[in-house]
Every structure is written in C-alpha cells, then in structure tokens.
Protein backbone atom coordinates (compact mmCIF):
# COMPACT_ATOMS: atom_id res chain seq x y z
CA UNK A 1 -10.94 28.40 -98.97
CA UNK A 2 -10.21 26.01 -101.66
CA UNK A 3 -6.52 24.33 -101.41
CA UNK A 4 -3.83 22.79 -103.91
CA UNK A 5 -3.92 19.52 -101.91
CA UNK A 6 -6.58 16.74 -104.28
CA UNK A 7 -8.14 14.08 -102.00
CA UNK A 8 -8.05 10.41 -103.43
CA UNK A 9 -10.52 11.69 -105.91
CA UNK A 10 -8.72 14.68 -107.28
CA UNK A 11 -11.19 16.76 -105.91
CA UNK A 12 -9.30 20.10 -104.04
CA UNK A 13 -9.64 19.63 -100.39
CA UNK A 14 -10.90 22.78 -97.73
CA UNK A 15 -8.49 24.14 -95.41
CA UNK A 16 -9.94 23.54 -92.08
CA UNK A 17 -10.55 26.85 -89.79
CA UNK A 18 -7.79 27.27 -87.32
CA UNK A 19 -9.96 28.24 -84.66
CA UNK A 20 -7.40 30.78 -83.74
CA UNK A 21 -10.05 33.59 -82.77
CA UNK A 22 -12.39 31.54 -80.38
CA UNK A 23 -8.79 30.39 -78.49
CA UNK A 24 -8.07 34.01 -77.84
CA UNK A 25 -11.70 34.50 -76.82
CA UNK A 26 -11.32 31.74 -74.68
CA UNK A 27 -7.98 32.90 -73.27
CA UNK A 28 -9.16 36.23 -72.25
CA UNK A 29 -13.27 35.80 -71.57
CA UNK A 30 -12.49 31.79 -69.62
CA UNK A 31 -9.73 29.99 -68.98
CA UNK A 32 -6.21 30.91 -69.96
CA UNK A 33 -4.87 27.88 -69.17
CA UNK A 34 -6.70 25.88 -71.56
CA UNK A 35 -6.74 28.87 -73.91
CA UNK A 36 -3.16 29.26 -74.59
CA UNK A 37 -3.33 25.40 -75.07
CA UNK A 38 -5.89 25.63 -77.94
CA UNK A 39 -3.78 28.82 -79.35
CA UNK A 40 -0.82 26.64 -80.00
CA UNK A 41 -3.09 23.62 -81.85
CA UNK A 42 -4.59 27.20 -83.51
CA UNK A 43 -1.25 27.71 -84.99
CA UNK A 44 -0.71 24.46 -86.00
CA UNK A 45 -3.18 24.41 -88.54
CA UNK A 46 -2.43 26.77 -90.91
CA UNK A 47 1.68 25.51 -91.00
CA UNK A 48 0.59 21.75 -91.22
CA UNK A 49 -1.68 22.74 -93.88
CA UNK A 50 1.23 24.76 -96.27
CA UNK A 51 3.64 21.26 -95.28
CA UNK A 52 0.29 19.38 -97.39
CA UNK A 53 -0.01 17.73 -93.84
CA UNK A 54 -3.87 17.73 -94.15
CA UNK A 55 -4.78 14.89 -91.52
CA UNK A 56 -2.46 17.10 -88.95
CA UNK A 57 -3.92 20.05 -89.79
CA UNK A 58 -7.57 18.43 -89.30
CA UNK A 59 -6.51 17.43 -86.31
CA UNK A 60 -4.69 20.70 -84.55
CA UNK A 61 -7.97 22.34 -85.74
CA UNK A 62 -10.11 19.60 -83.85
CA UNK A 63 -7.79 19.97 -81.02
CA UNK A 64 -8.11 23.59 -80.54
CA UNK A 65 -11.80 23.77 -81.06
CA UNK A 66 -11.98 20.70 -78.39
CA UNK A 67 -9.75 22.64 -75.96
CA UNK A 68 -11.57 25.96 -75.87
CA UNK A 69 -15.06 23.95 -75.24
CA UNK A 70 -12.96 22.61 -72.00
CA UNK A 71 -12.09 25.75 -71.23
CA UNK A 72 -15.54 27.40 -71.47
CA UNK A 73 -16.67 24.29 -70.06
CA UNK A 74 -14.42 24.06 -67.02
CA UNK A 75 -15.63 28.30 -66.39
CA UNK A 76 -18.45 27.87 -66.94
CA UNK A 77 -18.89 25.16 -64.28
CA UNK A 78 -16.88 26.29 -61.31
CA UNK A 79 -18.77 29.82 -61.96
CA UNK A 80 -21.72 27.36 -61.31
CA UNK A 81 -20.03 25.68 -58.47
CA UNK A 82 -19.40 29.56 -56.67
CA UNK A 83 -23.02 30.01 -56.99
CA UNK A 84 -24.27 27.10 -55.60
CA UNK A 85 -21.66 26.97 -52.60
CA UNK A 86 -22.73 30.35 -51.96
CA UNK A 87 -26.67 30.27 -52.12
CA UNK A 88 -26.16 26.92 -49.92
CA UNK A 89 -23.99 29.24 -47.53
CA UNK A 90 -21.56 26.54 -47.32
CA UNK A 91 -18.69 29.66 -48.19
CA UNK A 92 -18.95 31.03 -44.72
CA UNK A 93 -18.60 34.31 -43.61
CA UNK A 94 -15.65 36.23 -44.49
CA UNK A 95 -12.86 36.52 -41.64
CA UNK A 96 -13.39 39.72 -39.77
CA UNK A 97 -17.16 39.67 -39.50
C-alpha cells in the first residue's frame, strides 16, 4: 500500500503491516498474555502511520510481530517442557492412584 508520506528522496514510503491478524492468532492458538500485548503495538501502527509518524509505526509493527514470536515461542516451549517432564516421569502419578 503506497502512502502520502516521501522519504528523504521523495520517493512514497510503504505502510508497514500491522500484524494485527497473527496477534489474534497468537492470542487465541498460544499465549494470551503476550498476544494481547502484540494486539495493542498491532493497533499502533495503522494510527502512528495516519499522524505521518512512520519510524513509530515501523516500530509498533516490529514490536507486535516480535511479541507474537515470544508468544509462540514461550508455547511452544513449555508444550515441549510437559512432554519431556512427562516421558522422563518426573510428573508423578496423579493424587488418588
């Protein structure tokens, strides 16, 4: 998407992508913790980008994109964790048995 905003050589600068669809992703599918924190850098973006703040909106972008990777991340590593624990039996039986 092609933007009023020149750079320093008068070309027309790109809107970066808000992200805003991977957050919710990551919200619901991995962490929503760290998905509701990359949601609100999501909707950063696109009002830093209308205020011709294009370094903040680069950024909020960057920000969400880097917050859902530590959300898949973080899931994606204690699901890991479980399994390992588990195989190693170091979970123990459940109370009751």
């Amino acid at each position: 998407m092609q933007s009023l905003h020149p750079d320093v050589h008068g070309l027309p600068l790109v809107k970066p992508a808000s992200r805003f669809g991977l957050a919710i992703a990551v919200t619901v599918l991995f962490s929503m913790l760290f998905g509701i924190i990359a949601i609100v850098f999501a909707c950063q973006v696109d009002a830093k980008w209308r205020r011709g703040d294009v370094e903040g909106a680069r950024s909020a972008s960057r920000q969400a994109l880097g917050w859902s990777l530590v959300g898949i991340g973080f899931t994606v590593m204690t699901v890991v964790a479980v399994v390992v624990l588990a195989a190693l039996g170091a979970l123990g039986e459940p109370a009751g048995y």
